[in-house]
PDB file of N, CA and C in Angstrom:
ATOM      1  N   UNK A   1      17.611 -18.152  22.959  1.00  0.00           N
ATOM      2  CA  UNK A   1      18.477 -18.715  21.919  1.00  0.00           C
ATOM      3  C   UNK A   1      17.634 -19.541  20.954  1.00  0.00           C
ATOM      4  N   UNK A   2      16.738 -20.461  21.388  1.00  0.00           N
ATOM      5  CA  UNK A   2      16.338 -21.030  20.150  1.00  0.00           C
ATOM      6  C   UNK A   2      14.959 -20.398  20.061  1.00  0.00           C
ATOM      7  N   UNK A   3      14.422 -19.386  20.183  1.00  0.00           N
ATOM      8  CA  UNK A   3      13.272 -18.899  19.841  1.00  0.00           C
ATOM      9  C   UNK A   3      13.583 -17.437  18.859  1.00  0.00           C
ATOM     10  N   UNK A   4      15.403 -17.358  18.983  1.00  0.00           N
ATOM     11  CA  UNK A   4      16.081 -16.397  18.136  1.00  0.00           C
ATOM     12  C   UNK A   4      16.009 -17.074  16.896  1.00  0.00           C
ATOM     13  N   UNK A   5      16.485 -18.363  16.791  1.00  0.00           N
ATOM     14  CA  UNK A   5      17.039 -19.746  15.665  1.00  0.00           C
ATOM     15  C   UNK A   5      15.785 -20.009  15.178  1.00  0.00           C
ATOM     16  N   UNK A   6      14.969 -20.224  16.263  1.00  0.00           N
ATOM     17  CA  UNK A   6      13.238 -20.609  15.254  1.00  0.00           C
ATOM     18  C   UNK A   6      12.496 -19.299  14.392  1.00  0.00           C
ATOM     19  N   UNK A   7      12.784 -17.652  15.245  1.00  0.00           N
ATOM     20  CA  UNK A   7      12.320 -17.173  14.080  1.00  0.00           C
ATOM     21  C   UNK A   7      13.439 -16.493  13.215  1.00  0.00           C
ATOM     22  N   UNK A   8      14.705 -16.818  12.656  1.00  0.00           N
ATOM     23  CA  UNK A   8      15.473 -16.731  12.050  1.00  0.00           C
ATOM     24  C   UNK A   8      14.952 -17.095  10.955  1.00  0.00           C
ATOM     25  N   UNK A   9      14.694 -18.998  11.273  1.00  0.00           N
ATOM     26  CA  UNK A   9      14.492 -20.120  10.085  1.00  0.00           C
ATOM     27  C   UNK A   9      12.865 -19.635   9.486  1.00  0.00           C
ATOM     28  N   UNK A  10      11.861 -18.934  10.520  1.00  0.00           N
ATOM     29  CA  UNK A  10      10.777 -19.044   9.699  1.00  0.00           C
ATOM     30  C   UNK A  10      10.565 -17.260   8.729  1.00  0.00           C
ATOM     31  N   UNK A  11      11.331 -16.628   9.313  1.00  0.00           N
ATOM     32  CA  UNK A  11      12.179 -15.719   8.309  1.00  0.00           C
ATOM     33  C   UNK A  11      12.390 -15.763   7.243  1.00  0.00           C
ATOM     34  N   UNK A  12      13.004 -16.857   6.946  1.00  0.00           N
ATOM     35  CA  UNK A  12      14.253 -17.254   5.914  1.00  0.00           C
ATOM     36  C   UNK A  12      13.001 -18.167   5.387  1.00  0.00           C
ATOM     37  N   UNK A  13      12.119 -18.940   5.664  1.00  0.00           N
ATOM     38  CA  UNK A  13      11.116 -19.931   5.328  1.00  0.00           C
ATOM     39  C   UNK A  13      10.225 -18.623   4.239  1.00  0.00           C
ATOM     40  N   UNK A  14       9.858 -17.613   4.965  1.00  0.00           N
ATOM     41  CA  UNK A  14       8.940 -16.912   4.616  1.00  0.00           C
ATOM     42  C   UNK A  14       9.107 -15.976   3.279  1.00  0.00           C
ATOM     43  N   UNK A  15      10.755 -15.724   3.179  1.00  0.00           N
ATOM     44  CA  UNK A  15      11.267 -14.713   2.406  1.00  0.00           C
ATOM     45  C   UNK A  15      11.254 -15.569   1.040  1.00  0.00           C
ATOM     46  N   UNK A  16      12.050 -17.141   1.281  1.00  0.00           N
ATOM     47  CA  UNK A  16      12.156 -17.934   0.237  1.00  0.00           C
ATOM     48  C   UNK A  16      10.645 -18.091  -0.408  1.00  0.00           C
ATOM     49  N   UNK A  17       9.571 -18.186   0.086  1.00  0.00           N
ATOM     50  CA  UNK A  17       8.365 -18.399  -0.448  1.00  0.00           C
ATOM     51  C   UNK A  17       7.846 -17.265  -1.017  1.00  0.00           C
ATOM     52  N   UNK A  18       8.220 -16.050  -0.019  1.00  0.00           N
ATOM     53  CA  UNK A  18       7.911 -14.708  -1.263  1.00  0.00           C
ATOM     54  C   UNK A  18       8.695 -14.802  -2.454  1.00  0.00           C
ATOM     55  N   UNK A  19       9.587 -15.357  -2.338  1.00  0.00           N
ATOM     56  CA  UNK A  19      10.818 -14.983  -3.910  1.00  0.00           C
ATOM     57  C   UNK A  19       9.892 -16.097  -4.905  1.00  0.00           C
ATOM     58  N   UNK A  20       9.520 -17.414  -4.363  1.00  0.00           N
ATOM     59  CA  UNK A  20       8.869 -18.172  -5.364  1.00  0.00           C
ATOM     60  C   UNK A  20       7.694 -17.572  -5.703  1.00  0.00           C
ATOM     61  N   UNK A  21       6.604 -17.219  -4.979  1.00  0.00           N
ATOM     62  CA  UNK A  21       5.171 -16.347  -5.066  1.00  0.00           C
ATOM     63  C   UNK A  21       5.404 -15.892  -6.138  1.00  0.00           C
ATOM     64  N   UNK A  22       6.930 -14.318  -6.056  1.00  0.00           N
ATOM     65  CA  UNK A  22       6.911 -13.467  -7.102  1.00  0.00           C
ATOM     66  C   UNK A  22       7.216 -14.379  -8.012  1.00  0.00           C
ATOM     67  N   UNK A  23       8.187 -15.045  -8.269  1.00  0.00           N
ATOM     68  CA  UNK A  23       8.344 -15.897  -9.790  1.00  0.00           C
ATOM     69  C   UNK A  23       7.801 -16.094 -10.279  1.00  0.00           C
ATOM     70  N   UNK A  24       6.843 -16.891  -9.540  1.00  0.00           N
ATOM     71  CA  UNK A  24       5.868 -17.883 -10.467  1.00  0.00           C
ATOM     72  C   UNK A  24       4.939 -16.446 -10.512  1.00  0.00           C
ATOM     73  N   UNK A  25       4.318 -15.590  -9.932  1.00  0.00           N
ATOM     74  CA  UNK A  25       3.494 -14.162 -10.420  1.00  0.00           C
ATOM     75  C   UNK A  25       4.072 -13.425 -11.646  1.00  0.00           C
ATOM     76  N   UNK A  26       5.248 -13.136 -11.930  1.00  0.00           N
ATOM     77  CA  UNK A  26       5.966 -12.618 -12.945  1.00  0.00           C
ATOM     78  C   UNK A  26       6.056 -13.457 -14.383  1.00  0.00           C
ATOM     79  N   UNK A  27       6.312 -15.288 -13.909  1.00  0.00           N
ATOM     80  CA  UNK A  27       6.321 -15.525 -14.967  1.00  0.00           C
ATOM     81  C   UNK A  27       4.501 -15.685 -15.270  1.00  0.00           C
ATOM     82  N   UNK A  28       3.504 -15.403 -14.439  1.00  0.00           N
ATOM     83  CA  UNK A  28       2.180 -15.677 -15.185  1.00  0.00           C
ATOM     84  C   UNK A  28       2.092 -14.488 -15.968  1.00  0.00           C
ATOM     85  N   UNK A  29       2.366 -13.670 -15.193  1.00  0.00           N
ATOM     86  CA  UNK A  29       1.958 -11.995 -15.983  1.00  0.00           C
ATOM     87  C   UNK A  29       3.094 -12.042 -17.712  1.00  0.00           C
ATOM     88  N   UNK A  30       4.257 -12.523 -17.261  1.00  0.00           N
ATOM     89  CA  UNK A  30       4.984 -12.566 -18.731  1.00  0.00           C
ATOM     90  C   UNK A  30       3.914 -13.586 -20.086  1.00  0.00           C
ATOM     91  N   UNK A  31       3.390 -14.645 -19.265  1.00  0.00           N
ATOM     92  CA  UNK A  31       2.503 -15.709 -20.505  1.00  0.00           C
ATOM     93  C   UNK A  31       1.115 -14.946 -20.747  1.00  0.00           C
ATOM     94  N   UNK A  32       0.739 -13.822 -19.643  1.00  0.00           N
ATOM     95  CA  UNK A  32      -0.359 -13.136 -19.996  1.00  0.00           C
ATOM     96  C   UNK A  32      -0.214 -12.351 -20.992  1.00  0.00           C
ATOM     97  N   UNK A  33       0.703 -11.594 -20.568  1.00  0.00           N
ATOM     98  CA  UNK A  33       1.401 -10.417 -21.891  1.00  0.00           C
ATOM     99  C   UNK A  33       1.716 -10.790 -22.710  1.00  0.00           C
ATOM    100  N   UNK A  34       2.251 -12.127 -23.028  1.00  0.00           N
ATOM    101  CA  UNK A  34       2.957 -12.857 -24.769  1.00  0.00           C
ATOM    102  C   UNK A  34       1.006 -12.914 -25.268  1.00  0.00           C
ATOM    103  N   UNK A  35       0.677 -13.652 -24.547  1.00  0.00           N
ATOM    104  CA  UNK A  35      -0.889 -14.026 -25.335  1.00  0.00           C
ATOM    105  C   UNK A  35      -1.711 -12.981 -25.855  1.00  0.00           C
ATOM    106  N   UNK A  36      -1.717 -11.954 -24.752  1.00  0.00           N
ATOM    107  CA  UNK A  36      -2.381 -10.729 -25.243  1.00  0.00           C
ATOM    108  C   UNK A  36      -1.881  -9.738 -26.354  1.00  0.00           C
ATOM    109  N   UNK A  37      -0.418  -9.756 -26.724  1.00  0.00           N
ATOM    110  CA  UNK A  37       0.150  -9.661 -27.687  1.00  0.00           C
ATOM    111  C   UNK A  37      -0.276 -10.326 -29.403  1.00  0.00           C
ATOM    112  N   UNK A  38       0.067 -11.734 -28.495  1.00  0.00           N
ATOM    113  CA  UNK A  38      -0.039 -12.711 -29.819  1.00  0.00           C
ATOM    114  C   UNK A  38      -1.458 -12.207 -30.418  1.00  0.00           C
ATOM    115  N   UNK A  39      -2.637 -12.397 -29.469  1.00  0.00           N
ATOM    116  CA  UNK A  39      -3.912 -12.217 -30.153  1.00  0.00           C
ATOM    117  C   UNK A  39      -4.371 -10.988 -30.236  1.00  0.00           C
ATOM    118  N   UNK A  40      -3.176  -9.998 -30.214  1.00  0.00           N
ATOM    119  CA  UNK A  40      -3.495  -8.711 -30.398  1.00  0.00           C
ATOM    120  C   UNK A  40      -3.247  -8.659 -31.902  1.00  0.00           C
ATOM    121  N   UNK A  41      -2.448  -9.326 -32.305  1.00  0.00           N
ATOM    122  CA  UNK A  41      -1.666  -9.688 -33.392  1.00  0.00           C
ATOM    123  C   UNK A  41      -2.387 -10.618 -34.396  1.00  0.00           C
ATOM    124  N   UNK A  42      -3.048 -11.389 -34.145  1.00  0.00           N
ATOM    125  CA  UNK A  42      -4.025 -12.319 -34.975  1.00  0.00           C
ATOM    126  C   UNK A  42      -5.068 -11.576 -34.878  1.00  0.00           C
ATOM    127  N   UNK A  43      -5.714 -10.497 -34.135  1.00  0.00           N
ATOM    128  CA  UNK A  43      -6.423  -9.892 -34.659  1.00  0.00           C
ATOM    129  C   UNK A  43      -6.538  -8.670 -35.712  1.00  0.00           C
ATOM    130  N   UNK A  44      -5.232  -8.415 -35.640  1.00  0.00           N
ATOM    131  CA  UNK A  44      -4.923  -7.267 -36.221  1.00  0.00           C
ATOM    132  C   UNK A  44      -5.096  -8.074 -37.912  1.00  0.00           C
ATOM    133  N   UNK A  45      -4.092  -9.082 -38.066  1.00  0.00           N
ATOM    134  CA  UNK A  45      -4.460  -9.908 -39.037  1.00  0.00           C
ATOM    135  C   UNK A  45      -5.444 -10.332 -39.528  1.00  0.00           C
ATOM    136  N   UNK A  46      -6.409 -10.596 -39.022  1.00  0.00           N
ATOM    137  CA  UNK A  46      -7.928 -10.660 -38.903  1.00  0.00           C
ATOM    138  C   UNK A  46      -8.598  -9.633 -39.979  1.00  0.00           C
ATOM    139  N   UNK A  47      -8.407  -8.274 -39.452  1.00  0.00           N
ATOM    140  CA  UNK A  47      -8.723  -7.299 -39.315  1.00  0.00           C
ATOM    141  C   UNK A  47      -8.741  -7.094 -40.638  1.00  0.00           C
ATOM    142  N   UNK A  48      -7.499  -6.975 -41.043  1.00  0.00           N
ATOM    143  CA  UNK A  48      -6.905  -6.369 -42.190  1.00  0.00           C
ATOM    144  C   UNK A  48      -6.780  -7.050 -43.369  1.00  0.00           C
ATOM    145  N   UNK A  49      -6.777  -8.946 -43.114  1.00  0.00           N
ATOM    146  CA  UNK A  49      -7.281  -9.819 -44.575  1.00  0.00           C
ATOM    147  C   UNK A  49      -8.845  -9.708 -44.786  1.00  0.00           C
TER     148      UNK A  49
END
């Protein structure tokens, strides 16, 4: 019974920390992709004045 309850909780410990991992991984890759954009974009500007 409580070795059911202990790995229930470190389950539930483990899953919640994957869901943050991915977040915070998704939102880096989203600020990677705006930047690489942006200065895809100032270069293009660059480029072309």
């Amino acid at each position: 019974m409580v070795s059911s309850s202990f790995s229930s909780l470190m389950i539930s410990t483990l899953s919640r920390r994957r869901i943050y991992i991915g977040s915070l991984v998704s939102f880096a890759i989203a600020n990677v992709s705006r930047s690489i954009g942006l200065f895809k974009i100032w270069g293009n500007q660059i480029v072309f004045t």
